[in-house]
PDB file of N, CA and C in Angstrom:
ATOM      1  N   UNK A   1      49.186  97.861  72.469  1.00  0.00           N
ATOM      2  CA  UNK A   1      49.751  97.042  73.522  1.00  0.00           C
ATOM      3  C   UNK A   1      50.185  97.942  74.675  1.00  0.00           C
ATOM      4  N   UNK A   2      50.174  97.481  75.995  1.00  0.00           N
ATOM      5  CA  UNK A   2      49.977  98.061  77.290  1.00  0.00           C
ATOM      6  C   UNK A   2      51.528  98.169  77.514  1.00  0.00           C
ATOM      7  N   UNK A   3      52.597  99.064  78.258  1.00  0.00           N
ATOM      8  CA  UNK A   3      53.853  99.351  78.406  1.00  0.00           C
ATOM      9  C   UNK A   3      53.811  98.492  79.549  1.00  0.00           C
ATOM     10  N   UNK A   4      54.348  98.268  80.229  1.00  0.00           N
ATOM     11  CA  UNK A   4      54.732  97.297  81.581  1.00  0.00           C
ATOM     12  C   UNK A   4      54.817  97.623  82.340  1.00  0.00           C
ATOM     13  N   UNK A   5      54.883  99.341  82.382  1.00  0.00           N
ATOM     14  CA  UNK A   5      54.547  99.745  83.668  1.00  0.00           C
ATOM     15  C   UNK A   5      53.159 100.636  83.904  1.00  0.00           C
ATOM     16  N   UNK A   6      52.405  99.922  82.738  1.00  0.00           N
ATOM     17  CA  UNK A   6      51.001 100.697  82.889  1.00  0.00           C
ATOM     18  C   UNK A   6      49.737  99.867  83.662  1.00  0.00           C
ATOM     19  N   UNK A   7      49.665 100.467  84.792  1.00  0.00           N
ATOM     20  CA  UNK A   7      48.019 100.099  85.226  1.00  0.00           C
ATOM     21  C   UNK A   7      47.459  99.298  84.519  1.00  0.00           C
ATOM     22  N   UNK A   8      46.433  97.974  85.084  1.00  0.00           N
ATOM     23  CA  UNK A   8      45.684  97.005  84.116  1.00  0.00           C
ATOM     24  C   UNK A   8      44.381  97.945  83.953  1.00  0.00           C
ATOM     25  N   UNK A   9      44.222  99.446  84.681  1.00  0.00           N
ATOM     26  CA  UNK A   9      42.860  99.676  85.180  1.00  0.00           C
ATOM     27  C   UNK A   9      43.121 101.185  85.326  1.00  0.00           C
ATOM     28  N   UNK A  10      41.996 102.135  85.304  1.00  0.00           N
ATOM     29  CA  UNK A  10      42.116 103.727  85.460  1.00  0.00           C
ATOM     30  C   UNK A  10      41.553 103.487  86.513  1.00  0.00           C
ATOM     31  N   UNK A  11      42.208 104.522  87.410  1.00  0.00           N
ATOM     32  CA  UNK A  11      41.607 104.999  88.395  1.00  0.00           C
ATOM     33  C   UNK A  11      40.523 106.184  88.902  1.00  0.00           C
ATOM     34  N   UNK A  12      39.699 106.186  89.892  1.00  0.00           N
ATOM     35  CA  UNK A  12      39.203 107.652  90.182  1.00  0.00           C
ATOM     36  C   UNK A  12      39.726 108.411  90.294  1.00  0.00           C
ATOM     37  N   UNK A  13      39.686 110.015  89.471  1.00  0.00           N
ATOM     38  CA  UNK A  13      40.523 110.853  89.372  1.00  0.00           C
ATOM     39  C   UNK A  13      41.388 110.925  88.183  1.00  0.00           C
ATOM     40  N   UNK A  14      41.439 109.904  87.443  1.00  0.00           N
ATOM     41  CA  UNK A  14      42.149 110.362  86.799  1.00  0.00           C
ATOM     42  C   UNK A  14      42.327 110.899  85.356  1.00  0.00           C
ATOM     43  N   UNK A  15      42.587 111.989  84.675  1.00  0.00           N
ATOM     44  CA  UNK A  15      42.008 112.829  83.808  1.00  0.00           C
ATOM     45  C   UNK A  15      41.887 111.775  82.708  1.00  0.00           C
ATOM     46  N   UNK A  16      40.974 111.996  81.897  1.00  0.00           N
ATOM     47  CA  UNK A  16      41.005 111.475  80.409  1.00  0.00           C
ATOM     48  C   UNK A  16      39.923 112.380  79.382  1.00  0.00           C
ATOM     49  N   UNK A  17      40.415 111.542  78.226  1.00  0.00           N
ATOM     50  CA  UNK A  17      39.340 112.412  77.006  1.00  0.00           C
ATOM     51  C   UNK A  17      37.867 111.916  76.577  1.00  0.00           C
ATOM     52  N   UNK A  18      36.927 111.954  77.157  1.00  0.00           N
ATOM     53  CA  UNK A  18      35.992 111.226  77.029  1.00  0.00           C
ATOM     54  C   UNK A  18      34.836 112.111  75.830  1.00  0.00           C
ATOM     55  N   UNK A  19      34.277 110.976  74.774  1.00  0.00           N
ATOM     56  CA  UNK A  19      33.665 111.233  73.797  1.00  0.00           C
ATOM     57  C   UNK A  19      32.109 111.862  74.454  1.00  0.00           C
ATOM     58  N   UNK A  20      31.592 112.697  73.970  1.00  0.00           N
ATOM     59  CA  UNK A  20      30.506 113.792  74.457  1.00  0.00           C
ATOM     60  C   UNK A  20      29.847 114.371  72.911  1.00  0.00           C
ATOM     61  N   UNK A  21      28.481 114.042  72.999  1.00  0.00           N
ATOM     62  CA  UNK A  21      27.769 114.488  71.591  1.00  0.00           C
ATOM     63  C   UNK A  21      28.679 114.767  70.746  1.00  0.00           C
ATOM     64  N   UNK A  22      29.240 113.595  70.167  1.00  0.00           N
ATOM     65  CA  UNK A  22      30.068 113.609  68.657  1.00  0.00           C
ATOM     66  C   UNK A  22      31.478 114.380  68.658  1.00  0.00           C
ATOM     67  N   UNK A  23      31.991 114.761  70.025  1.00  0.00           N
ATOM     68  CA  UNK A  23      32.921 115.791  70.517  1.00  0.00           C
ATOM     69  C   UNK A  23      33.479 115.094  71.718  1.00  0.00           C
ATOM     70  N   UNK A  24      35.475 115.073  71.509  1.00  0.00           N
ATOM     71  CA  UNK A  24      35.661 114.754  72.774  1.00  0.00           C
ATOM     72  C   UNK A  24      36.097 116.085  73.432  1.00  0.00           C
ATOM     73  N   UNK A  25      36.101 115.913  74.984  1.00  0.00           N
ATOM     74  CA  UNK A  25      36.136 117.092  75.804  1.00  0.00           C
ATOM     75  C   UNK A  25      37.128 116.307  77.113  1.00  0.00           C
ATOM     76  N   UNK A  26      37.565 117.136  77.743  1.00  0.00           N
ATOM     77  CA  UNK A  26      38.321 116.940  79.167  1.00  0.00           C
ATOM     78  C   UNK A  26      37.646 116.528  80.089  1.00  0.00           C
ATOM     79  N   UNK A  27      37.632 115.627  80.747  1.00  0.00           N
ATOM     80  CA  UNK A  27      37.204 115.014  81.944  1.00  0.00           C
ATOM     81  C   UNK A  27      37.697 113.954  82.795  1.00  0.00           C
ATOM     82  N   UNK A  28      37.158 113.556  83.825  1.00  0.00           N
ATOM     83  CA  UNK A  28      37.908 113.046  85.304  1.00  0.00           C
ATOM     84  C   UNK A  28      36.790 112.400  85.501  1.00  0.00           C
ATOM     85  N   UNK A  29      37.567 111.002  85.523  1.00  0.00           N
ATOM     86  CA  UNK A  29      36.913 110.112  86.080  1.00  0.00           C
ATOM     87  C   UNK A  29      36.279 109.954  87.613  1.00  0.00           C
ATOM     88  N   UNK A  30      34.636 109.638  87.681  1.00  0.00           N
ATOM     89  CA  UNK A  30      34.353 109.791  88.816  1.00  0.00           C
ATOM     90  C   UNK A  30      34.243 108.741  89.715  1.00  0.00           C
ATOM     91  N   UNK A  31      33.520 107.284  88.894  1.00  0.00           N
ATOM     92  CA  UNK A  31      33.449 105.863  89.519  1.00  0.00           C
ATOM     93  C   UNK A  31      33.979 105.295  88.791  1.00  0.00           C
ATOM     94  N   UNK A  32      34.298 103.751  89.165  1.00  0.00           N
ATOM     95  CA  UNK A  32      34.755 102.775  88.550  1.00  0.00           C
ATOM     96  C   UNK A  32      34.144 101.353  88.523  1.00  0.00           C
ATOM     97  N   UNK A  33      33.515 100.691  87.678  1.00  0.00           N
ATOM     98  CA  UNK A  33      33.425  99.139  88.118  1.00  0.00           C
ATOM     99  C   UNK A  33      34.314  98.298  87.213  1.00  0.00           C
ATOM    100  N   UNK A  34      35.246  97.965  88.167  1.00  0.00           N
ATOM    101  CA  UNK A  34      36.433  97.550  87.644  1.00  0.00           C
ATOM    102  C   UNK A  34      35.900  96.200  87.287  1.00  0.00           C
ATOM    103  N   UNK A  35      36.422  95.943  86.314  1.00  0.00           N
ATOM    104  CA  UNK A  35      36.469  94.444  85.616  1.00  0.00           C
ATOM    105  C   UNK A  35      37.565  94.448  84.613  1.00  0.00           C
ATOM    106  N   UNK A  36      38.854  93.534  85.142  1.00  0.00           N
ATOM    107  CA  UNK A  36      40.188  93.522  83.827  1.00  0.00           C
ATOM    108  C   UNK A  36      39.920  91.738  83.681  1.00  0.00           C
ATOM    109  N   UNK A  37      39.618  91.694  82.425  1.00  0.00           N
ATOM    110  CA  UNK A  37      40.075  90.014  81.826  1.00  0.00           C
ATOM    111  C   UNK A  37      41.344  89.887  81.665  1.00  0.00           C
ATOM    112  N   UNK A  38      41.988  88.725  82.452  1.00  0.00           N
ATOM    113  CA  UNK A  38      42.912  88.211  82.446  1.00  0.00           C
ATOM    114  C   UNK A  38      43.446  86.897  81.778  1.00  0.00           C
ATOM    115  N   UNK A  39      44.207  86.743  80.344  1.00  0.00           N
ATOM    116  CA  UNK A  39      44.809  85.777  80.369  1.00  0.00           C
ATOM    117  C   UNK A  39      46.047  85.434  80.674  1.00  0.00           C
ATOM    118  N   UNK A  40      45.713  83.772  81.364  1.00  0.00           N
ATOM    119  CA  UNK A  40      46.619  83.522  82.242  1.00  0.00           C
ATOM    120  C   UNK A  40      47.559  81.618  81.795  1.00  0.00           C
ATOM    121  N   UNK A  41      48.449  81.664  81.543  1.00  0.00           N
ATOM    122  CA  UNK A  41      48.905  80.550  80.909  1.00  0.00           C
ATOM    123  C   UNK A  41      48.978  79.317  82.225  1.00  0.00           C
ATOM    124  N   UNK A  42      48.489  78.404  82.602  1.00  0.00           N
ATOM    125  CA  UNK A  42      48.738  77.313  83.412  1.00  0.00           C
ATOM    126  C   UNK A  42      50.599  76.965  83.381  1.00  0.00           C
ATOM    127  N   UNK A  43      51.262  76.798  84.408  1.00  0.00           N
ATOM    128  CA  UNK A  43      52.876  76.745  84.675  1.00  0.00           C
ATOM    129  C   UNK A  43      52.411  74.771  84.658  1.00  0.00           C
ATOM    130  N   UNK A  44      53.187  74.363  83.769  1.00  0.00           N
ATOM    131  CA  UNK A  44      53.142  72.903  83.335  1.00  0.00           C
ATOM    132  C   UNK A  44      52.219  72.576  82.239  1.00  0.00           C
ATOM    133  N   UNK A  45      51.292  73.242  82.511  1.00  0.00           N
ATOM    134  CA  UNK A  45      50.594  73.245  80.799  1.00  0.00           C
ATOM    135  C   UNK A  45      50.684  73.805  79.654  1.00  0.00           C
ATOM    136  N   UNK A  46      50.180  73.473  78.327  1.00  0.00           N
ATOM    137  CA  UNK A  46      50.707  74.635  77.157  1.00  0.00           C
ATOM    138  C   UNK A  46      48.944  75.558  76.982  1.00  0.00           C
ATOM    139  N   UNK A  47      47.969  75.437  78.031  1.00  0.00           N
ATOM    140  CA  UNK A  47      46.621  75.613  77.679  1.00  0.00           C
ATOM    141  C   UNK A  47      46.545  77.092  78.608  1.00  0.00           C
ATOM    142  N   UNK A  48      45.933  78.025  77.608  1.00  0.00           N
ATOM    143  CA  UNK A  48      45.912  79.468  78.482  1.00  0.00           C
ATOM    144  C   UNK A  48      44.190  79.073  79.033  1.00  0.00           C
ATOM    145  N   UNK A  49      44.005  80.552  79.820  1.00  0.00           N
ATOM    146  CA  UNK A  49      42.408  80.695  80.320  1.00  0.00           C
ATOM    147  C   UNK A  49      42.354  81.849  80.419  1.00  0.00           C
ATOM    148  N   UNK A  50      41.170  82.602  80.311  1.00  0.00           N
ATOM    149  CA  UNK A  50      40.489  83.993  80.394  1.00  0.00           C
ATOM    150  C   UNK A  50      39.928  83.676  81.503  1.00  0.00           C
ATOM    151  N   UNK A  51      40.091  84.532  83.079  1.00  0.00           N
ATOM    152  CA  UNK A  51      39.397  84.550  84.187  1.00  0.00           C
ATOM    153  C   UNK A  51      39.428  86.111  84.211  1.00  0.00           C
ATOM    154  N   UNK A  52      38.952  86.368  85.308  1.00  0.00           N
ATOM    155  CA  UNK A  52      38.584  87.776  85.992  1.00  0.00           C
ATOM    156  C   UNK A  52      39.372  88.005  87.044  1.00  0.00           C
ATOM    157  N   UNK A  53      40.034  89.353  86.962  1.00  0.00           N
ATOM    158  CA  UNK A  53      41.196  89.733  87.978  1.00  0.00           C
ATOM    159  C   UNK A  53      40.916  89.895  89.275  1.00  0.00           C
ATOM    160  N   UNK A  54      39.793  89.248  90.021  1.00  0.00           N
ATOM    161  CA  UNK A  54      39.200  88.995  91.419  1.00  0.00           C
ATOM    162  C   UNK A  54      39.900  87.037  91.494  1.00  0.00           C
ATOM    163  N   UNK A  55      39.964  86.695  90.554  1.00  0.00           N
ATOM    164  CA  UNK A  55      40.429  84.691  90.429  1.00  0.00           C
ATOM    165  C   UNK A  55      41.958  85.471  90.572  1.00  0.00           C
ATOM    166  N   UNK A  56      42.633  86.389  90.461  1.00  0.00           N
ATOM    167  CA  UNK A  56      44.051  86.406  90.856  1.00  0.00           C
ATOM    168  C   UNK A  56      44.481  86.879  92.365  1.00  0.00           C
ATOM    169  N   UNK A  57      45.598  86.294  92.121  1.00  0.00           N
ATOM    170  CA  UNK A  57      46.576  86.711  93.338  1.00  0.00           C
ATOM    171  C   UNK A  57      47.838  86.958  93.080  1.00  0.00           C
ATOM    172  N   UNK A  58      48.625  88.569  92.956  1.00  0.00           N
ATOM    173  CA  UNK A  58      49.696  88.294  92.647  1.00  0.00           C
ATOM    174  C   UNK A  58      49.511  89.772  91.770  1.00  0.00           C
ATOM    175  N   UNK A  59      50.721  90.131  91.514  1.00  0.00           N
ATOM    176  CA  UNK A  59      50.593  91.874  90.492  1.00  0.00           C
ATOM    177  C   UNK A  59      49.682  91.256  89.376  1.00  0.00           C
ATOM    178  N   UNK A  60      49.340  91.952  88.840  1.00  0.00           N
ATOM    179  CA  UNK A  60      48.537  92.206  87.673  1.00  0.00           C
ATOM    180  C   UNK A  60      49.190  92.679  86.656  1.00  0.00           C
ATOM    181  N   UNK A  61      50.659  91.760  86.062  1.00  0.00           N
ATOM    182  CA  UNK A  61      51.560  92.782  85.216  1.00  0.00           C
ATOM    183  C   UNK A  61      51.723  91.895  83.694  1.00  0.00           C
ATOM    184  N   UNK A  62      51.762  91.796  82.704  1.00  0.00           N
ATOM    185  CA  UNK A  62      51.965  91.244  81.842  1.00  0.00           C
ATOM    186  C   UNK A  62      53.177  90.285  82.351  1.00  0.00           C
ATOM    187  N   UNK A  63      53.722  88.682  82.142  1.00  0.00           N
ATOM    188  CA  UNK A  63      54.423  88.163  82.630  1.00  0.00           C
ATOM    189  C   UNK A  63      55.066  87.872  83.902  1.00  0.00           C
ATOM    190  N   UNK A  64      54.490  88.409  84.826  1.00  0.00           N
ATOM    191  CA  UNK A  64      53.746  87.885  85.826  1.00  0.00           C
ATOM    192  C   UNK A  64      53.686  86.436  86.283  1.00  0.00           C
ATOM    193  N   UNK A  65      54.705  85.623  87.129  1.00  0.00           N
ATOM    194  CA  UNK A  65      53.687  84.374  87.954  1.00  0.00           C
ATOM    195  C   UNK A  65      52.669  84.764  89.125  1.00  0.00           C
ATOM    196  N   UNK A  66      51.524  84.105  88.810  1.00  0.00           N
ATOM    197  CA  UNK A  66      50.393  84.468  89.797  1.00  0.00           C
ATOM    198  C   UNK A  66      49.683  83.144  90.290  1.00  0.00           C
ATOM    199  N   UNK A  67      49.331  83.043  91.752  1.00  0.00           N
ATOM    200  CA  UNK A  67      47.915  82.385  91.671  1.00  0.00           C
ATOM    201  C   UNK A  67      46.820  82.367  91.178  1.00  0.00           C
ATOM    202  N   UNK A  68      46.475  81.430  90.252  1.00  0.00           N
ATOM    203  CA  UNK A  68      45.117  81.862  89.682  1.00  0.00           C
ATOM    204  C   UNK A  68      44.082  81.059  90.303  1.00  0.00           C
ATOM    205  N   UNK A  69      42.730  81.136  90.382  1.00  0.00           N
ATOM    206  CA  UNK A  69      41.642  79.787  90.244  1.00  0.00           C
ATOM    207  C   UNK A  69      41.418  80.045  89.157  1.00  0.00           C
ATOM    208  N   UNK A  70      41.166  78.966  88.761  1.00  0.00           N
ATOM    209  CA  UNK A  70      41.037  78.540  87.421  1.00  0.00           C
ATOM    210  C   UNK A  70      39.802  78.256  87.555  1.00  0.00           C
ATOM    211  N   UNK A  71      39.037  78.189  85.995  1.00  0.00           N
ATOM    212  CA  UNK A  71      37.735  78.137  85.735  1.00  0.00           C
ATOM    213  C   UNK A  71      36.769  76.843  86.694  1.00  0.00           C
ATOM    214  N   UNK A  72      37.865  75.923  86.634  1.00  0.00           N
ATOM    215  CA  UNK A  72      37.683  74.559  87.079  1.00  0.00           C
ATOM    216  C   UNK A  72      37.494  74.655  88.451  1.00  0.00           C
ATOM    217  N   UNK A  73      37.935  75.892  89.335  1.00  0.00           N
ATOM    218  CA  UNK A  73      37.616  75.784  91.030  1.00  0.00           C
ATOM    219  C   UNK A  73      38.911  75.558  91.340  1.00  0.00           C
ATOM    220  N   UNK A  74      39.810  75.283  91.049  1.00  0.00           N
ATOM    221  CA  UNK A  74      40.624  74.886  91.693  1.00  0.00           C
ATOM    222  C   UNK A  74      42.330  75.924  91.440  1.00  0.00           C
ATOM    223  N   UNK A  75      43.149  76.009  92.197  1.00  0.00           N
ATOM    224  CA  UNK A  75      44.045  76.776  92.742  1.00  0.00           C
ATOM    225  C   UNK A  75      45.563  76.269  91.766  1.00  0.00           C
ATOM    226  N   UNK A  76      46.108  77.268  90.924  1.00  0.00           N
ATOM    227  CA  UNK A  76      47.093  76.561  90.025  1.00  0.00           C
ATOM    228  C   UNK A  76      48.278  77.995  90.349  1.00  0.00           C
ATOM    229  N   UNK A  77      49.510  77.848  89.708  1.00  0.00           N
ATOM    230  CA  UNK A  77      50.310  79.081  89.317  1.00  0.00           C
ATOM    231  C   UNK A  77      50.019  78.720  87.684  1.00  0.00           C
ATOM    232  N   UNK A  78      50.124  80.591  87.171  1.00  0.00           N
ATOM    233  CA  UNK A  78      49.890  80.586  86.063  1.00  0.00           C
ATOM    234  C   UNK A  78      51.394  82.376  85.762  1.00  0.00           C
ATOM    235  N   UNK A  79      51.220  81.793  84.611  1.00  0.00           N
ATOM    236  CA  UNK A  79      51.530  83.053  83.731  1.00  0.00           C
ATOM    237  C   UNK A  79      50.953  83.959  83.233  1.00  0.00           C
ATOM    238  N   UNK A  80      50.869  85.545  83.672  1.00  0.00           N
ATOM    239  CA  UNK A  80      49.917  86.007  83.161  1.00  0.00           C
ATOM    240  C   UNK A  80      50.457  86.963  81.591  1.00  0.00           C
ATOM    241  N   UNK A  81      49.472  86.589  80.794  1.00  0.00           N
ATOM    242  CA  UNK A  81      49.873  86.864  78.866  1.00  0.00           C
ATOM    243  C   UNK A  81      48.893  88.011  78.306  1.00  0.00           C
ATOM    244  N   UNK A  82      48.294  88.455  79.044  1.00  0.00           N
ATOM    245  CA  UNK A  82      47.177  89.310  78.324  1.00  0.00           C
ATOM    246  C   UNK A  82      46.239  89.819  79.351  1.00  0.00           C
ATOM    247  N   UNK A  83      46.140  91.558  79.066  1.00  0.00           N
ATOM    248  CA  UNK A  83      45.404  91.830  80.164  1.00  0.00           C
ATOM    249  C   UNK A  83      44.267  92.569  79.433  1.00  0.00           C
ATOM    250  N   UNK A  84      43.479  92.557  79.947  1.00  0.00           N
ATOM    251  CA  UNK A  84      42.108  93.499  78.764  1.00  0.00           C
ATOM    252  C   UNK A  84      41.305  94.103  79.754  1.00  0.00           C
ATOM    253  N   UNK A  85      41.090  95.719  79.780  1.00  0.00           N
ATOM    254  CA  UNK A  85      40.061  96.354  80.707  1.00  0.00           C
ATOM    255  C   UNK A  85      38.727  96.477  80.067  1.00  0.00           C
ATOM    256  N   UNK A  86      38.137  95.623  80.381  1.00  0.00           N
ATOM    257  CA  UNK A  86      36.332  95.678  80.433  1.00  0.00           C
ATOM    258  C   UNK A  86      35.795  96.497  81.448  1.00  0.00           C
ATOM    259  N   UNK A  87      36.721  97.541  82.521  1.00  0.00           N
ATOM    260  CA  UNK A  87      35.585  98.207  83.447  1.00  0.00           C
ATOM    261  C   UNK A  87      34.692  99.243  82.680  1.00  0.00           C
ATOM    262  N   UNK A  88      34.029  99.984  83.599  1.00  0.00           N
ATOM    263  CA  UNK A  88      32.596 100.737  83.326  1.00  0.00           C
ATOM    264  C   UNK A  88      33.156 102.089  83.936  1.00  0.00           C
ATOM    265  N   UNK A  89      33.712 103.178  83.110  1.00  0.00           N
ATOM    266  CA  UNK A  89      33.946 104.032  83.924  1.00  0.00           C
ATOM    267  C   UNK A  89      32.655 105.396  83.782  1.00  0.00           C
ATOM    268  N   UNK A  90      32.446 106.262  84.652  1.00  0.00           N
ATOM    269  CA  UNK A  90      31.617 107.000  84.743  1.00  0.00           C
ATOM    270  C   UNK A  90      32.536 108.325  84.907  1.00  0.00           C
ATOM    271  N   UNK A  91      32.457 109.523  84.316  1.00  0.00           N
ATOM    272  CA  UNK A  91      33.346 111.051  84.075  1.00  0.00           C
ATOM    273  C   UNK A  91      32.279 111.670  84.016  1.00  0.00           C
ATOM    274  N   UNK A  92      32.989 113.460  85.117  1.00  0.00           N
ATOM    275  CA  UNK A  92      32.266 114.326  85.287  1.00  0.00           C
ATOM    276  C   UNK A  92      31.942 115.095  84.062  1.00  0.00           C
ATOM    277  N   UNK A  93      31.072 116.071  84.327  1.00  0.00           N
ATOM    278  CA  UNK A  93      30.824 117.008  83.119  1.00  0.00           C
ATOM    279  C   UNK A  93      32.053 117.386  82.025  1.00  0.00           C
ATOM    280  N   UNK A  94      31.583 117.413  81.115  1.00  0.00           N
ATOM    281  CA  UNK A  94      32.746 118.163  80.220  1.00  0.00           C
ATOM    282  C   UNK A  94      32.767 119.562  79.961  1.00  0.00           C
TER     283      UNK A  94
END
């Protein structure tokens, strides 16, 4: 589970341990294609939704009120309950 004051997302630059022929080694992140799944609880409903953190407006923090669009197209406040990083990161040589 994510601390509350941690990033939904790594950034460029920033060091990590990335796995390399059966060996992890030191490296720095070079690109990013960010994609964080967001669940987000509807404010009047008891029904959550999984959207994509481009459908928000608003920090990106665990508990969190945000604007969301919702799957449906249309513009709600929600609670946000769960954050999950699906990006694609790419690191220099090791």
């Amino acid at each position: 589970m994510k601390a509350a004051d941690e990033p939904a997302y790594l950034t460029v630059g920033t060091d990590v341990s990335a796995k390399y022929r059966g060996a992890f080694c030191e490296a720095k992140i070079k690109t990013v294609k960010r994609m964080v799944k967001v669940k987000v609880t509807l404010k009047g409903e008891s029904t959550s939704q999984v959207v994509q953190d481009d459908q928000v407006k608003g920090p990106l923090r665990v508990g969190s009120t945000v604007e969301v669009r919702t799957n449906e197209g249309l513009s709600s406040e929600a609670i946000i309950g769960k954050l999950t990083d699906a990006s694609l990161y790419t690191v220099g040589e090791c």
